[in-house]
Protein backbone atom coordinates (compact mmCIF):
# COMPACT_ATOMS: atom_id res chain seq x y z
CA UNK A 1 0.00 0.00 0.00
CA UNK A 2 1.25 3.40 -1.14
CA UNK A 3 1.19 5.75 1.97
CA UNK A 4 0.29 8.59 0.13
CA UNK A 5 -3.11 7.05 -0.98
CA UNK A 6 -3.78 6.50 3.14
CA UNK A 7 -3.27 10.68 3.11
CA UNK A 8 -5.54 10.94 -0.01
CA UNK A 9 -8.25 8.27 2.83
CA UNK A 10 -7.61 11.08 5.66
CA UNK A 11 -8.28 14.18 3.50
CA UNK A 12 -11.45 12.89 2.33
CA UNK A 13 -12.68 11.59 5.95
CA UNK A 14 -11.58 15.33 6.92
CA UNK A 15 -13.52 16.64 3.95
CA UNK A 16 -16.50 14.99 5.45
CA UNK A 17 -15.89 15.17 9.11
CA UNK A 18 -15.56 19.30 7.85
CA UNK A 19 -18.79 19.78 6.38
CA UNK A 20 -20.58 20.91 9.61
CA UNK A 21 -18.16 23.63 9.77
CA UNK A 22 -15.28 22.04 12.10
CA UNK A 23 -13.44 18.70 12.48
CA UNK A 24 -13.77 17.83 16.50
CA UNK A 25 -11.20 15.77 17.89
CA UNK A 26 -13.33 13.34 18.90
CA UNK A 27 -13.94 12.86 14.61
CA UNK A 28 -10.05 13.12 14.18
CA UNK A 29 -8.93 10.54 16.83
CA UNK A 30 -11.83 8.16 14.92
CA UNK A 31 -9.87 8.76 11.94
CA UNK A 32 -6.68 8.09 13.46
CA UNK A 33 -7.70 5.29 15.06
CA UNK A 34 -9.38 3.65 12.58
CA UNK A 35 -6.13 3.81 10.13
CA UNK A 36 -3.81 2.90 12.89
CA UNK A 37 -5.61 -0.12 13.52
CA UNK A 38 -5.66 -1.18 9.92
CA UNK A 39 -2.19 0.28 8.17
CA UNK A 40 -0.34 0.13 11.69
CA UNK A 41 2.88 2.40 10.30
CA UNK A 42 0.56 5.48 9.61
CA UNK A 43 2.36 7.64 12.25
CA UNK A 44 0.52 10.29 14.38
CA UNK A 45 3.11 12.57 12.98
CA UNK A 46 2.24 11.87 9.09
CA UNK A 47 -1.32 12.47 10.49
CA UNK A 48 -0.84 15.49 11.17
CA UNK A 49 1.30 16.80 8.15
CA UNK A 50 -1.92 14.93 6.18
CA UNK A 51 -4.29 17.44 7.95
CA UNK A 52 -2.41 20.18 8.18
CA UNK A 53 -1.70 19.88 4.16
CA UNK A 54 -5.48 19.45 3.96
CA UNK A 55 -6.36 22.65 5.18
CA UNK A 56 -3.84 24.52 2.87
CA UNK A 57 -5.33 22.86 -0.03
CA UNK A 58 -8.19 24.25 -2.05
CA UNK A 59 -9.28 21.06 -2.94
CA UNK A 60 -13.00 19.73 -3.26
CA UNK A 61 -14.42 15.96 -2.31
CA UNK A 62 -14.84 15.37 -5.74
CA UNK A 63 -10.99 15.91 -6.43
CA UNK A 64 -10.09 14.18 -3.44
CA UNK A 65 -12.04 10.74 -4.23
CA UNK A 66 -11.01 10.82 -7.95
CA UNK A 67 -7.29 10.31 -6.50
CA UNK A 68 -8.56 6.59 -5.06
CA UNK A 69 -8.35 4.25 -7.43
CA UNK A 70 -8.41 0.80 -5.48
CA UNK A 71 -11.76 -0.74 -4.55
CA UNK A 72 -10.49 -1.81 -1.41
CA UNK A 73 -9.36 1.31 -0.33
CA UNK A 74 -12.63 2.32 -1.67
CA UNK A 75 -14.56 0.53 0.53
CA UNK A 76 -12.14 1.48 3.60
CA UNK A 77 -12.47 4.88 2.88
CA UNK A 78 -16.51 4.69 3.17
CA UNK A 79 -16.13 2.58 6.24
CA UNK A 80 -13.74 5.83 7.72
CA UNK A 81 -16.08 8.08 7.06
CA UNK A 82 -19.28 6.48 8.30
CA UNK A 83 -17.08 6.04 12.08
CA UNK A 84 -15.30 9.15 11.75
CA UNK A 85 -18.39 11.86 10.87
CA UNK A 86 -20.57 10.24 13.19
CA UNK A 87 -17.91 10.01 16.12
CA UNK A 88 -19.49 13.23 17.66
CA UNK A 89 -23.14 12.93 15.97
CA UNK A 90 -23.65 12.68 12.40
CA UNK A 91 -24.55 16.03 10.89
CA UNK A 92 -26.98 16.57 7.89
CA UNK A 93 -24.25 18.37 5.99
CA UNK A 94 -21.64 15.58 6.66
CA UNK A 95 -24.48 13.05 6.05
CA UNK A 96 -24.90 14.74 2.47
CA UNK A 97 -21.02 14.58 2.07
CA UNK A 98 -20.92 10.71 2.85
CA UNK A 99 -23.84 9.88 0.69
CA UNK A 100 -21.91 11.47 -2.05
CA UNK A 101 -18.69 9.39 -0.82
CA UNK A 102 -21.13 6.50 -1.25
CA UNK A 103 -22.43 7.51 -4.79
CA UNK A 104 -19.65 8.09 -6.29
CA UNK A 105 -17.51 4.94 -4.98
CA UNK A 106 -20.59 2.94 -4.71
CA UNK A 107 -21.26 2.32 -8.84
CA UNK A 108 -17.88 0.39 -9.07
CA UNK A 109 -18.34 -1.63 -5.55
């Protein structure tokens, strides 16, 4: 697994976990978490250059999930979001985000 597509998984978890207007750190330790536990040399410390790059790009979800390519990672990626955006209460605008996550991914799962 190419690191760089976990950072591409965290950016669009933030992009969802964002959509209510801030990512809590209850949603970021569920992201953290939830990659540690599966890809176990994702460091805390390339977690936070992933976010921190995140909120210096001008990126959209859209340009974010056409980077993912894999179906596994695919499916991972939904599974991340689901935990992560509804870590502190699911919102309706990260709801709407997800479902798109979903759409999009879902025609070639």
């Amino acid at each position: 697994m190419n690191i760089d597509n976990l950072d591409v998984v965290v950016k669009v978890a933030a992009c969802v976990c964002g959509k209510d207007g801030v990512i809590s750190q209850t949603e970021e330790e569920a992201i953290l978490a939830t990659i540690s536990s599966e890809y176990p040399d994702y460091s805390l410390m390339r977690f936070n250059k992933t976010l921190d790059d995140f909120f210096d790009d001008n990126l959209q979800l859209e340009d974010y999930l056409e980077q993912i390519s894999d179906l596994n990672l695919k499916q991972f990626t939904i599974n991340l979001c689901e935990f992560s955006a509804s870590a502190d209460g699911l919102d309706l605008r990260e709801n709407i985000a997800l479902h798109k996550v979903k759409l999009i991914f879902g025609e070639e799962l």
